[in-house]
N, C-alpha and C. Protein backbone atom coordinates (compact mmCIF):
# COMPACT_ATOMS: atom_id res chain seq x y z
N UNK A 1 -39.20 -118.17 15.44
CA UNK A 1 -37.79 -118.51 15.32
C UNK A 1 -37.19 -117.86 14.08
N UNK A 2 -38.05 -117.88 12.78
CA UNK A 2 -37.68 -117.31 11.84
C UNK A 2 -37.64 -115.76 11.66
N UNK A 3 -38.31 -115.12 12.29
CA UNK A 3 -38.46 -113.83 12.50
C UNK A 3 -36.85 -113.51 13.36
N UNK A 4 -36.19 -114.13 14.52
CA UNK A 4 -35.63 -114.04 15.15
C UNK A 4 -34.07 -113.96 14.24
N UNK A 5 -34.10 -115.05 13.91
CA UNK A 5 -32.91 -114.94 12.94
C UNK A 5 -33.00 -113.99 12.20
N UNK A 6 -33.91 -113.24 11.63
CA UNK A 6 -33.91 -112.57 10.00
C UNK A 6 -33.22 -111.06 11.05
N UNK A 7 -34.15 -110.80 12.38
CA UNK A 7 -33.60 -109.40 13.71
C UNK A 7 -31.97 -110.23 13.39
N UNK A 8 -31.74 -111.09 13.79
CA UNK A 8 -30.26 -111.11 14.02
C UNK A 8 -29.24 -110.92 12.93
N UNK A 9 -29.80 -111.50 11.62
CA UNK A 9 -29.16 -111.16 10.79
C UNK A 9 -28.80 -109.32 10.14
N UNK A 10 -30.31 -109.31 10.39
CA UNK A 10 -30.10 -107.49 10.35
C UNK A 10 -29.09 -106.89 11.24
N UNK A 11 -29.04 -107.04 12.29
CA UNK A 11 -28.39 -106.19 13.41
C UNK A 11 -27.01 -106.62 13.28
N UNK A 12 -26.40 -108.06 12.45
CA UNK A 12 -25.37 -107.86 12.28
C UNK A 12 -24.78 -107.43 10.93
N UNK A 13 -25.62 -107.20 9.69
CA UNK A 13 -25.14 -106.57 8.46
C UNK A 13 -25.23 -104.74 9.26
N UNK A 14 -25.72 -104.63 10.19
CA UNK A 14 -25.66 -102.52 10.62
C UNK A 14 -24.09 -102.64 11.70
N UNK A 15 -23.89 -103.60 11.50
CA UNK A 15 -22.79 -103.32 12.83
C UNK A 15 -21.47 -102.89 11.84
N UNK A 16 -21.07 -102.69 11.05
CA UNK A 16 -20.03 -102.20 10.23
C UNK A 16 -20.32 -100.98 10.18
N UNK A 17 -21.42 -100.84 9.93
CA UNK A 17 -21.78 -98.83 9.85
C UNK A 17 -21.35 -97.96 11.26
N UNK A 18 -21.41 -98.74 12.11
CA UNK A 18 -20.37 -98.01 12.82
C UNK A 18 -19.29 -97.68 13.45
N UNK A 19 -18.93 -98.32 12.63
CA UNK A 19 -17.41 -98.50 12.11
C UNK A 19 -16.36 -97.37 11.44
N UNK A 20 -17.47 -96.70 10.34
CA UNK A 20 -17.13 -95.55 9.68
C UNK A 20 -17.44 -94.39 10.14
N UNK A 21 -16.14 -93.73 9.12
CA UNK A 21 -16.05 -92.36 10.00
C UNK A 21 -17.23 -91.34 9.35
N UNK A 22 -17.24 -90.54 9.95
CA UNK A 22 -18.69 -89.61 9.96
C UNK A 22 -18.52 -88.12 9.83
N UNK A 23 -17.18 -88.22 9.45
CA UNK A 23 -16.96 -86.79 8.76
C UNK A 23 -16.70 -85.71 10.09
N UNK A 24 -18.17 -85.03 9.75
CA UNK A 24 -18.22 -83.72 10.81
C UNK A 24 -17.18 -82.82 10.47
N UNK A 25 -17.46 -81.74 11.70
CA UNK A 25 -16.11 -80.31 11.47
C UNK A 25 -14.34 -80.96 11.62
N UNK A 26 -13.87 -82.08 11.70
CA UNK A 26 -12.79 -82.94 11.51
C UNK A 26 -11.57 -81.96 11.23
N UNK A 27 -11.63 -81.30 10.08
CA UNK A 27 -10.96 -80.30 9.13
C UNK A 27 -10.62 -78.96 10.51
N UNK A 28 -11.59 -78.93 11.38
CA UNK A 28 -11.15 -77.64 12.10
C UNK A 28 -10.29 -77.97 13.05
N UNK A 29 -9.93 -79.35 13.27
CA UNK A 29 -9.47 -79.48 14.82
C UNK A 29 -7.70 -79.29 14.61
N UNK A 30 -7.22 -78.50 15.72
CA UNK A 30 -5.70 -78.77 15.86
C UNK A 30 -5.51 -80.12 16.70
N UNK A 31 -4.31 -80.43 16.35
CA UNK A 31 -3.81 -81.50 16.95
C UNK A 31 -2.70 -80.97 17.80
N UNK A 32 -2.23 -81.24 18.60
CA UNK A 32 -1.27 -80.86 19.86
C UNK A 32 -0.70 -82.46 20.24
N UNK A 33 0.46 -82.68 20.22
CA UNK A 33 1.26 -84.29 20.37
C UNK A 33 2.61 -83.50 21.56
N UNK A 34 2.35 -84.88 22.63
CA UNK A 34 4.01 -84.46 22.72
C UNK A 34 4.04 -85.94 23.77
N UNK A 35 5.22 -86.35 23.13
CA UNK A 35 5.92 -87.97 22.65
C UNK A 35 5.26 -88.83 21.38
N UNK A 36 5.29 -89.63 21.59
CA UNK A 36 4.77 -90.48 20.51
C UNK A 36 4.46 -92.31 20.59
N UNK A 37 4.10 -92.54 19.79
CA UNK A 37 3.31 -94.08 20.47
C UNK A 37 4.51 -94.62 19.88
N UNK A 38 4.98 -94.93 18.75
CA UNK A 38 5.79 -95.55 17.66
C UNK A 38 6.77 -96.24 18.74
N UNK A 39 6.62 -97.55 18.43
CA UNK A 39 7.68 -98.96 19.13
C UNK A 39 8.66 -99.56 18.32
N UNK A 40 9.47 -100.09 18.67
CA UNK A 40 10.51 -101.06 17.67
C UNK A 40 10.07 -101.91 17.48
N UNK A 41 10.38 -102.60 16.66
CA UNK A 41 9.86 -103.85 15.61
C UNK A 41 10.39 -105.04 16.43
N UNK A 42 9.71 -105.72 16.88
CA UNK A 42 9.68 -107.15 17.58
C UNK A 42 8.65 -108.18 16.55
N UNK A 43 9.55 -109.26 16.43
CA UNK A 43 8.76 -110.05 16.20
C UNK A 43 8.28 -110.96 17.49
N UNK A 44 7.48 -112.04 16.52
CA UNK A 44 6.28 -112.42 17.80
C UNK A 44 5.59 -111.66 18.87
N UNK A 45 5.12 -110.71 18.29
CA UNK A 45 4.22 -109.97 19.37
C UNK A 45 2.69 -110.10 18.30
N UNK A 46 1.69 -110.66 19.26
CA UNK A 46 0.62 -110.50 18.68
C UNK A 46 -0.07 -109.48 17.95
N UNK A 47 -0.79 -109.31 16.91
CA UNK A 47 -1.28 -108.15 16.37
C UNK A 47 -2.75 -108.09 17.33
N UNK A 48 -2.99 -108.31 18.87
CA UNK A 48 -3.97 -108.83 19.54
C UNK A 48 -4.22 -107.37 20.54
N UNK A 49 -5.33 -106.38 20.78
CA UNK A 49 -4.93 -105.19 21.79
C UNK A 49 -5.94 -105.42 22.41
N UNK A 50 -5.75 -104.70 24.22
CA UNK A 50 -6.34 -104.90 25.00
C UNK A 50 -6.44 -103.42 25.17
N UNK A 51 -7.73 -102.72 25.10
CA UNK A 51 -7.66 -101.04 25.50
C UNK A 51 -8.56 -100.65 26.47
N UNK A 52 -7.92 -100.06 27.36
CA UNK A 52 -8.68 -99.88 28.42
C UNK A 52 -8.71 -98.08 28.45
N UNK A 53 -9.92 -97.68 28.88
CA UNK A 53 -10.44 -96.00 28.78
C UNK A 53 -10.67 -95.56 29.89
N UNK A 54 -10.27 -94.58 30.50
CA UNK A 54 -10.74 -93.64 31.69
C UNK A 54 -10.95 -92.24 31.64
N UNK A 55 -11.81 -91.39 31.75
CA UNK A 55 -12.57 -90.65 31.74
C UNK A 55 -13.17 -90.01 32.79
N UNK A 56 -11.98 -88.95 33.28
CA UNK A 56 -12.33 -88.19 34.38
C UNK A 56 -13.35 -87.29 34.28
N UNK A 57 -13.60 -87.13 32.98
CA UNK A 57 -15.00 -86.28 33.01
C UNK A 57 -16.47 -86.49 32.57
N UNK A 58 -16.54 -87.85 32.42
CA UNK A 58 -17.47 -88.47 32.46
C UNK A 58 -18.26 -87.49 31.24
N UNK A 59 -17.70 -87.47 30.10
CA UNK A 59 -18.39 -86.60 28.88
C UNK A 59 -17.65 -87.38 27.54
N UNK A 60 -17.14 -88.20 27.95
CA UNK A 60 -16.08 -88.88 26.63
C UNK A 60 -17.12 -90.14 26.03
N UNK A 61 -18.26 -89.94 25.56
CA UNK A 61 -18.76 -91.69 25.10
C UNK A 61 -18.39 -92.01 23.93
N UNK A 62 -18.24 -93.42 24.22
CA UNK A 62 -18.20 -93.81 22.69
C UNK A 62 -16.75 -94.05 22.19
N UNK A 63 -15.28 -93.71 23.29
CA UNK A 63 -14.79 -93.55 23.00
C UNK A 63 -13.51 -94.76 22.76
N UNK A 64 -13.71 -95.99 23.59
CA UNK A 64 -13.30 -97.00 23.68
C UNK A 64 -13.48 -97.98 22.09
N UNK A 65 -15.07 -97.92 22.01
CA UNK A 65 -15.70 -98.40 21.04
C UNK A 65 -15.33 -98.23 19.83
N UNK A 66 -14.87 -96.29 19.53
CA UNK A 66 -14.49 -96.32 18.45
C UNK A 66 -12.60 -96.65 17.97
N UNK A 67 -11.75 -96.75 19.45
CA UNK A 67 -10.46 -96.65 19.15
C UNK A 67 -10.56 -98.50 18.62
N UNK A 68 -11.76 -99.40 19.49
CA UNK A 68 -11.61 -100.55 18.95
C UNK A 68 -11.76 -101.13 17.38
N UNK A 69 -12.77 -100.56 17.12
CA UNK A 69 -13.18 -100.26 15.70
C UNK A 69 -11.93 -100.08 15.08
N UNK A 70 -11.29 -98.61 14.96
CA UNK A 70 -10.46 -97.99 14.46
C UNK A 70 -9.21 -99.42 14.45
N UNK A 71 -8.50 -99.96 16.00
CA UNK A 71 -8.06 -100.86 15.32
C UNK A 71 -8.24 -102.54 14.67
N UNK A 72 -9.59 -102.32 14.71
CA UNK A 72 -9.73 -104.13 13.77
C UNK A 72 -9.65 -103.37 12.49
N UNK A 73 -9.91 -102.46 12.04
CA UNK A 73 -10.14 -101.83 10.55
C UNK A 73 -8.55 -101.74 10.17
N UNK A 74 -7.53 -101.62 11.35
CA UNK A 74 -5.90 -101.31 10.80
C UNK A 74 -5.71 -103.38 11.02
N UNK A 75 -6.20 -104.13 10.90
CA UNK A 75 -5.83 -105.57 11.28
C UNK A 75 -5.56 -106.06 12.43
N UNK A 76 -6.12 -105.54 13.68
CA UNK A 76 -5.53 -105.98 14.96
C UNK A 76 -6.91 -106.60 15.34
N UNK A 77 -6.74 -107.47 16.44
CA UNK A 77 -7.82 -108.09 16.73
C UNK A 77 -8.20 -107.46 18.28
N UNK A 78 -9.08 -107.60 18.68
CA UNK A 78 -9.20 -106.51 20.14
C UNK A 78 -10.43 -107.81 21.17
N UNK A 79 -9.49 -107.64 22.21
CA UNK A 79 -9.74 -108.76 23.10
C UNK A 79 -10.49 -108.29 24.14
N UNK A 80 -11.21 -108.40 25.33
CA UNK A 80 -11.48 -107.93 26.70
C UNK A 80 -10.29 -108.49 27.67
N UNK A 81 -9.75 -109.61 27.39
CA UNK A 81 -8.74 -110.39 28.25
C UNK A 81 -7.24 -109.68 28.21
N UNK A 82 -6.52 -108.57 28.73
CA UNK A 82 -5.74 -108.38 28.54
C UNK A 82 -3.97 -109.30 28.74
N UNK A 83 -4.73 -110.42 29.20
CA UNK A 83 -3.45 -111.82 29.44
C UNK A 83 -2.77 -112.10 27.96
N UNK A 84 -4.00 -112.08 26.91
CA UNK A 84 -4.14 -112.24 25.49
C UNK A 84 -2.92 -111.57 24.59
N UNK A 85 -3.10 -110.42 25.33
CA UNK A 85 -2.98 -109.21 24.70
C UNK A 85 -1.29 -108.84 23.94
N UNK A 86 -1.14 -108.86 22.85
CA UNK A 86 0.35 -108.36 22.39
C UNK A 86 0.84 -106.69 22.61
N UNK A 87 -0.74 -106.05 22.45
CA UNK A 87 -0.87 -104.46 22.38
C UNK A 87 -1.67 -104.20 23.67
N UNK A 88 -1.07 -103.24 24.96
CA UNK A 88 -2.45 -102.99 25.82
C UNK A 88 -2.29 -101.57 25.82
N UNK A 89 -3.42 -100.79 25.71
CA UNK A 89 -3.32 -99.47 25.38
C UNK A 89 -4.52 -98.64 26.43
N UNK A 90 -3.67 -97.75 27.18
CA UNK A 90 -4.48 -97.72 28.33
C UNK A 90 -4.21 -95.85 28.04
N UNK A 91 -6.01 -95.35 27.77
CA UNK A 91 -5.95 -94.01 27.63
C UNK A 91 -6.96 -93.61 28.78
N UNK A 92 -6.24 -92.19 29.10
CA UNK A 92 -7.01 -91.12 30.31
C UNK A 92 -7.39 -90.19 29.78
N UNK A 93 -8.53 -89.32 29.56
CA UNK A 93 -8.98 -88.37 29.17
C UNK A 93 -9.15 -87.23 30.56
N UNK A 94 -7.54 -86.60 30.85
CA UNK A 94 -7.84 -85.84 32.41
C UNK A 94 -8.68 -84.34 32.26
N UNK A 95 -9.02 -83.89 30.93
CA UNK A 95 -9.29 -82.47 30.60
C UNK A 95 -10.17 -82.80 29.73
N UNK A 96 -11.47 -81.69 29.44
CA UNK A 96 -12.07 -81.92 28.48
C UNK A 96 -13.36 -80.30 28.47
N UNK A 97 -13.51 -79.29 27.72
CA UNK A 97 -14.09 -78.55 27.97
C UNK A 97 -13.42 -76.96 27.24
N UNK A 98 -14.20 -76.06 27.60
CA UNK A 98 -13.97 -74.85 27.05
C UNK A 98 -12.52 -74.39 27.50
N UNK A 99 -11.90 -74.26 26.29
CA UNK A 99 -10.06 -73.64 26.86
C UNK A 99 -10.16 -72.59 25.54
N UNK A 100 -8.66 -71.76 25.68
CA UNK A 100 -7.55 -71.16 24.54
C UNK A 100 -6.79 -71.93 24.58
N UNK A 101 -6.64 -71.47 23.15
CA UNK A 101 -5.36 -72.33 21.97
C UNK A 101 -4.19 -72.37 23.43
N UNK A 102 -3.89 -71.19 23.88
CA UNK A 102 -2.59 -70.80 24.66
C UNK A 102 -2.50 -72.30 25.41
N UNK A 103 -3.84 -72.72 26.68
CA UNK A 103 -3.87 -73.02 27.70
C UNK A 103 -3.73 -74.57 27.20
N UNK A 104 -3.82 -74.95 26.23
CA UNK A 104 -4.04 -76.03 25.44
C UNK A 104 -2.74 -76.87 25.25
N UNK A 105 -2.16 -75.62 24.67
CA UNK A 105 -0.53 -75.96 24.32
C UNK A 105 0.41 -76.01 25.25
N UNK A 106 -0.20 -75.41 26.86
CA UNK A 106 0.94 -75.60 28.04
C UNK A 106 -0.14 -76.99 28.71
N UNK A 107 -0.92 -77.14 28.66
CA UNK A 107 -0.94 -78.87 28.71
C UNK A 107 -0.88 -79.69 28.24
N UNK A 108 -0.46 -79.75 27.03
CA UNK A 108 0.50 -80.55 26.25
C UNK A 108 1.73 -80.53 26.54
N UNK A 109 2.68 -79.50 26.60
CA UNK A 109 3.85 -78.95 27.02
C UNK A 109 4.19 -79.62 28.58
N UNK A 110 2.94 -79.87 29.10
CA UNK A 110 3.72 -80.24 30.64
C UNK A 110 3.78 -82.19 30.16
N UNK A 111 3.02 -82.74 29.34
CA UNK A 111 3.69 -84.26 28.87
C UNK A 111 2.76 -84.95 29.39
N UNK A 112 3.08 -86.27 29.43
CA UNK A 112 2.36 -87.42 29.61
C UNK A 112 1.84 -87.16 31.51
N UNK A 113 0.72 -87.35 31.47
CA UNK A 113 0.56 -87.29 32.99
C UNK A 113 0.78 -86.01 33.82
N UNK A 114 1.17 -85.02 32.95
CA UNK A 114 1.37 -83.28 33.33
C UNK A 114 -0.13 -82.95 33.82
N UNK A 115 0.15 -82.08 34.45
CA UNK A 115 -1.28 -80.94 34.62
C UNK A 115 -1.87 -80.40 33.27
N UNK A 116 -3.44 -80.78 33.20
CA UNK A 116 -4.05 -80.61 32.33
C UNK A 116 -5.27 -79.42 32.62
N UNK A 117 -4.79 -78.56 32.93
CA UNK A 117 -5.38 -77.85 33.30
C UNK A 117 -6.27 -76.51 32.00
N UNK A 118 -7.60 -76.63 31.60
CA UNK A 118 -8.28 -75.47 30.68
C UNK A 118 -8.81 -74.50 31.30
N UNK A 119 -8.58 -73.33 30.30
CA UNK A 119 -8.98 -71.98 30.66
C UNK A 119 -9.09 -71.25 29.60
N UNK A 120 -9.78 -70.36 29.68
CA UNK A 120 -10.49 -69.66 28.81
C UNK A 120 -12.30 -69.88 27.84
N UNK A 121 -12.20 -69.11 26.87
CA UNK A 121 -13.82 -69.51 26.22
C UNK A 121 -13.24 -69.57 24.48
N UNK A 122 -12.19 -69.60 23.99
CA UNK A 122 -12.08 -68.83 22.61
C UNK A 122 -12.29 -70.53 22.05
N UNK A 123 -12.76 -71.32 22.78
CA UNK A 123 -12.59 -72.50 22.00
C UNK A 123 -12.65 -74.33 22.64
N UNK A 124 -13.06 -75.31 22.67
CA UNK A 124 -13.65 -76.64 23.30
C UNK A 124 -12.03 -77.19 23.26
N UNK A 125 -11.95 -78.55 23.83
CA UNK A 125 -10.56 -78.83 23.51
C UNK A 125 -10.74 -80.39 24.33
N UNK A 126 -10.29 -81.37 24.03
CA UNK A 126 -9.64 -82.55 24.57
C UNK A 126 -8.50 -82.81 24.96
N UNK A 127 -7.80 -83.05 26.12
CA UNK A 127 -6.99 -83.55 26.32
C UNK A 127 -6.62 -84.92 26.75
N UNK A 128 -6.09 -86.10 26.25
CA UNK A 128 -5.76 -87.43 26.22
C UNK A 128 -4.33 -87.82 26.58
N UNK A 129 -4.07 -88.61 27.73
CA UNK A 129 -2.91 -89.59 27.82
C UNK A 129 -3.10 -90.82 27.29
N UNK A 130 -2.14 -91.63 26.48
CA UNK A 130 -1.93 -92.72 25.99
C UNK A 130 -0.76 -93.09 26.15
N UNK A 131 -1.10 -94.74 27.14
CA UNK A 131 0.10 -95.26 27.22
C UNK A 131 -0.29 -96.32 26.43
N UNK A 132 0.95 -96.92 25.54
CA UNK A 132 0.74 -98.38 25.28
C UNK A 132 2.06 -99.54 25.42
N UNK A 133 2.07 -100.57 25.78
CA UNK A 133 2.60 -101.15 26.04
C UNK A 133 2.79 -102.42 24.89
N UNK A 134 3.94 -102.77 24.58
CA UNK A 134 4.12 -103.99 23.63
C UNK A 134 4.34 -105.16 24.49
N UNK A 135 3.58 -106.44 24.28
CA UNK A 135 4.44 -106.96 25.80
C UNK A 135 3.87 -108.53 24.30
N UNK A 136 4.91 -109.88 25.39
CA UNK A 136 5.10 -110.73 24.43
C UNK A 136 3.62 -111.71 25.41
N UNK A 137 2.92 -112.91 24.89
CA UNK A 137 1.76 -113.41 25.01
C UNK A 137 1.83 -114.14 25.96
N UNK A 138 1.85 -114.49 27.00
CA UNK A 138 2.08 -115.45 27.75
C UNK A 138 1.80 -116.87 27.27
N UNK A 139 2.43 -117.92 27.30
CA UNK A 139 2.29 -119.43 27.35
C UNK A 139 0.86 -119.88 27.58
N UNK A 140 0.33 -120.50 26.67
CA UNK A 140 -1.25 -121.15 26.82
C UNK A 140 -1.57 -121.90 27.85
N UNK A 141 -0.57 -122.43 28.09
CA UNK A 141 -0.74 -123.24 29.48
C UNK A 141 -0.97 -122.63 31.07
N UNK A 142 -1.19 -121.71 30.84
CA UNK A 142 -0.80 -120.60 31.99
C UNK A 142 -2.43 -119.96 31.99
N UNK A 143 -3.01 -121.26 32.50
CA UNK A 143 -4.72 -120.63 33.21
C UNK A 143 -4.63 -119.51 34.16
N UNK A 144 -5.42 -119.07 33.33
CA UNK A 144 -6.14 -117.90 34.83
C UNK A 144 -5.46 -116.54 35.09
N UNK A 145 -4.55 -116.05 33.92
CA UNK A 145 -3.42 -114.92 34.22
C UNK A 145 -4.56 -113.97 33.75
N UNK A 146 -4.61 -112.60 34.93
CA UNK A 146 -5.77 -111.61 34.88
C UNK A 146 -4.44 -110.25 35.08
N UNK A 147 -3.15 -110.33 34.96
CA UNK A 147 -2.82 -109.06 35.54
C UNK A 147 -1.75 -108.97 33.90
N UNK A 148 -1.14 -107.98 34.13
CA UNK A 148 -0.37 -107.47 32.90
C UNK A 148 1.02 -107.27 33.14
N UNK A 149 1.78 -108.44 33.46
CA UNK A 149 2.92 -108.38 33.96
C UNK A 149 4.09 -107.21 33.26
N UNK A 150 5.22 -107.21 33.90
CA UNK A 150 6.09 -105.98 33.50
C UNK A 150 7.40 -107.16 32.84
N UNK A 151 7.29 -108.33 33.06
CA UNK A 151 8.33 -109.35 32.99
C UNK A 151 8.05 -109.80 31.12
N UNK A 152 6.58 -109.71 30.78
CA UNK A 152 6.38 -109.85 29.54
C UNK A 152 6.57 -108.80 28.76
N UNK A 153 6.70 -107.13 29.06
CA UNK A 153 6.64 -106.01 28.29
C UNK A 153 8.49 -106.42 27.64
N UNK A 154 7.75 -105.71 26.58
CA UNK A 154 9.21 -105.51 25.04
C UNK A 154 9.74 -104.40 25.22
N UNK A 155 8.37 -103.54 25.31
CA UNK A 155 8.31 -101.80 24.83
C UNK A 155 7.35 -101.21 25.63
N UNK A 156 7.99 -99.75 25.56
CA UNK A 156 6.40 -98.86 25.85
C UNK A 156 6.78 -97.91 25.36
N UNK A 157 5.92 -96.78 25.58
CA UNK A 157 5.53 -95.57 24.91
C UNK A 157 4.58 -95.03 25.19
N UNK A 158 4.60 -93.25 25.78
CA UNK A 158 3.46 -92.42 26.04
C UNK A 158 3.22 -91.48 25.34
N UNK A 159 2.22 -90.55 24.89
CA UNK A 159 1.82 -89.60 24.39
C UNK A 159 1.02 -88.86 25.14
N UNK A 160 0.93 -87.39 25.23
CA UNK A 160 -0.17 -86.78 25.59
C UNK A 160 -0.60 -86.01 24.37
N UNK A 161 -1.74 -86.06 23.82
CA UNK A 161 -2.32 -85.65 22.40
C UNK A 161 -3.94 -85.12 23.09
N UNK A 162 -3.98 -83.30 22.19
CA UNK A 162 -4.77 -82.51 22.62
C UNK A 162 -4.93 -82.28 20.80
N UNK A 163 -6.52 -82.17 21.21
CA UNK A 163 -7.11 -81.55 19.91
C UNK A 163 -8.39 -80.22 20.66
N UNK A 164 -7.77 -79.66 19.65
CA UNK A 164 -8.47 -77.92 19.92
C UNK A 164 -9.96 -77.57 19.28
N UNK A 165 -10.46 -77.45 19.34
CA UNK A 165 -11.70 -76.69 17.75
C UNK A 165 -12.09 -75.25 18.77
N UNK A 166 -11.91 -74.43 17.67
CA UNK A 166 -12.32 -72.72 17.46
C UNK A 166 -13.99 -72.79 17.94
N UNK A 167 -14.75 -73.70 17.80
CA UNK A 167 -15.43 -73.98 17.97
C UNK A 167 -15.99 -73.66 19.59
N UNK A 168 -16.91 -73.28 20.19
CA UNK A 168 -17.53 -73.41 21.40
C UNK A 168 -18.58 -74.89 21.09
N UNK A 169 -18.31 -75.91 22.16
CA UNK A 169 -19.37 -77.34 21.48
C UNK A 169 -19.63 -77.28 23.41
N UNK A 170 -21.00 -77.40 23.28
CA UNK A 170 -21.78 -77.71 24.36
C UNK A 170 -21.35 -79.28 24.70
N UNK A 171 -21.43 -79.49 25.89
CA UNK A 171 -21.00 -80.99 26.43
C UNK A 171 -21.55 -81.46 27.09
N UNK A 172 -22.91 -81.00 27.15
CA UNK A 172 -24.17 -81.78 27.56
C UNK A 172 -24.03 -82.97 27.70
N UNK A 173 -23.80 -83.44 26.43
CA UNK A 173 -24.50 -84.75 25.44
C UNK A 173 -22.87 -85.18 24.96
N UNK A 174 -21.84 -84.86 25.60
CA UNK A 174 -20.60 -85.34 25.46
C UNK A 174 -19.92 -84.55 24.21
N UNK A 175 -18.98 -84.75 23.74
CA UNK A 175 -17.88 -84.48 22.36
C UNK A 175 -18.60 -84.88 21.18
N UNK A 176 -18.77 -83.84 20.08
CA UNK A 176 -19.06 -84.33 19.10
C UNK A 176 -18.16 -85.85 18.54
N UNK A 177 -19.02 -87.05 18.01
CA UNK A 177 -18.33 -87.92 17.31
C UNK A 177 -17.03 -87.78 16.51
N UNK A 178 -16.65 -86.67 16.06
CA UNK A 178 -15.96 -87.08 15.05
C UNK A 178 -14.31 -86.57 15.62
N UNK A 179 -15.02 -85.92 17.09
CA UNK A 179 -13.45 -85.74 17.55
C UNK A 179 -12.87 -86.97 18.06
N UNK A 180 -13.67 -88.10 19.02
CA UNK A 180 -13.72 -89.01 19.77
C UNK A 180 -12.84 -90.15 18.46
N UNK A 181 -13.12 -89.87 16.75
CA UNK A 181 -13.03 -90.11 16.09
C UNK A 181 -11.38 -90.27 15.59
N UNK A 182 -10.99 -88.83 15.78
CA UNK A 182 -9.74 -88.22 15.49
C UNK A 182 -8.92 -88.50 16.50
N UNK A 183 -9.63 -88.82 17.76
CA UNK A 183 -8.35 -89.54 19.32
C UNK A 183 -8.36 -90.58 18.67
N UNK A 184 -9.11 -91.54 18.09
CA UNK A 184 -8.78 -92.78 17.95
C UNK A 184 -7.92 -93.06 16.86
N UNK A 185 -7.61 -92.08 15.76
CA UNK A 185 -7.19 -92.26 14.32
C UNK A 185 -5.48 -91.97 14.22
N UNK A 186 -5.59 -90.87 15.73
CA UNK A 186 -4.23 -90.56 15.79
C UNK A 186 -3.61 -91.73 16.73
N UNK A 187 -4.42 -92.52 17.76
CA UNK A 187 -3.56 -93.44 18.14
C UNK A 187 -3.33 -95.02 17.35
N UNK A 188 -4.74 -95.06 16.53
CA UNK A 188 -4.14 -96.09 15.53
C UNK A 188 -3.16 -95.65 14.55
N UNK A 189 -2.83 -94.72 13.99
CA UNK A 189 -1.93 -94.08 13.20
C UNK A 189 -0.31 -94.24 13.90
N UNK A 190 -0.40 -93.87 15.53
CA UNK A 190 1.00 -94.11 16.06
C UNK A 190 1.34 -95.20 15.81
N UNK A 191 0.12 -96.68 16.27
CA UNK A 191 1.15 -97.89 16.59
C UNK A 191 0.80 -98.12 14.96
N UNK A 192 0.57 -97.75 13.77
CA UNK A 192 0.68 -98.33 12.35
C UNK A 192 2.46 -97.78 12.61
N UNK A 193 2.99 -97.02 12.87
CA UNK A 193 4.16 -96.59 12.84
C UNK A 193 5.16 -97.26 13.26
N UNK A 194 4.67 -98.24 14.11
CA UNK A 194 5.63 -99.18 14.98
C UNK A 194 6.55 -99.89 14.26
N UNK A 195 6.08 -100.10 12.86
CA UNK A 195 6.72 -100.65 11.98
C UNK A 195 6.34 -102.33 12.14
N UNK A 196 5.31 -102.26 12.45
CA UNK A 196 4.95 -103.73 12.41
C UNK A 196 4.02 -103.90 11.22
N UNK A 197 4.32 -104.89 10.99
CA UNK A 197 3.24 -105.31 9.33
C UNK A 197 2.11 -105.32 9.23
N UNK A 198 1.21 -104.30 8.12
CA UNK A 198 -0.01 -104.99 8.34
C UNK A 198 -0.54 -105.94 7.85
């Protein structure tokens, strides 16, 4: 029993370590934006997010995990229940793989939900949709709500945000960490913008 606790206590003093960021080639990546997350200032909206990840190319890990991280570290609390939810932030990763700068910047250019289409070798590249939605909490009394009504939303806001590296990165074994890193930093960075308090 005592052995058991001392495993549990360990495994929860390592769970902050990955939490932090991990550096890597970070410094090489372009960023490519077009809209922006940033909402109007409502009060009573929970600082509470529900984020949900999709991943058409089945090479993105890790990536949910770290946008959650990213926001309990900005003060938000991160739920599985999106009924909960003040923030629900629902990202698609439709592109992911060897492109040019060029091909990069006209799928960004076509917007949220545009054709994401890569080409070329001069370089790896991500492409990400992010929608997020501000919506107000539903009433406690209200068992059993599983859907994300449109009657509670305040706000929304989309982005499509592409990061580039000069880099050729094999994708075996998925995206290096520290880009998966930089999707998450730029979308906690939008809603810090919202102008809501931290």
């Amino acid at each position: 029993m005592r052995r058991h606790v001392i495993l549990l206590l360990l495994a929860f003093s390592l769970t902050p370590a990955a939490c932090l960021p991990h550096g890597g080639a970070s410094g090489e990546l372009t960023v490519l934006r077009s809209g922006a997350l940033t909402l109007p200032r409502a009060d009573g909206i929970a600082r509470v997010v529900y984020v949900s990840v999709r991943d058409g190319n089945n090479r993105i890990f890790g990536l949910r995990a770290q946008l959650e991280c990213c926001l309990a570290s900005r003060g938000y609390a991160v739920t599985d229940n999106p009924s909960e939810a003040g923030y629900i932030i629902r990202l698609s990763v439709p592109a992911a793989g060897a492109s040019s700068p060029e091909a990069v910047r006209d799928a960004v250019n076509n917007g949220y939900a545009g054709e994401a289409l890569l080409s070329g070798t001069k370089g790896t590249a991500l492409v990400a949709d992010t929608l997020v939605v501000q919506r107000r909490v539903p009433q406690s009394g209200k068992k059993g709500l599983k859907t994300i009504s449109n009657r509670m939303a305040v706000a929304d806001n989309q982005m499509r945000l592409a990061l580039f590296s000069p880099r050729g990165v094999s994708l075996q074994s998925g995206l290096p960490e520290y880009v998966t890193e930089k999707v998450a930093d730029e979308i906690c960075s939008g809603l810090d913008d919202s102008g809501q308090a931290r």
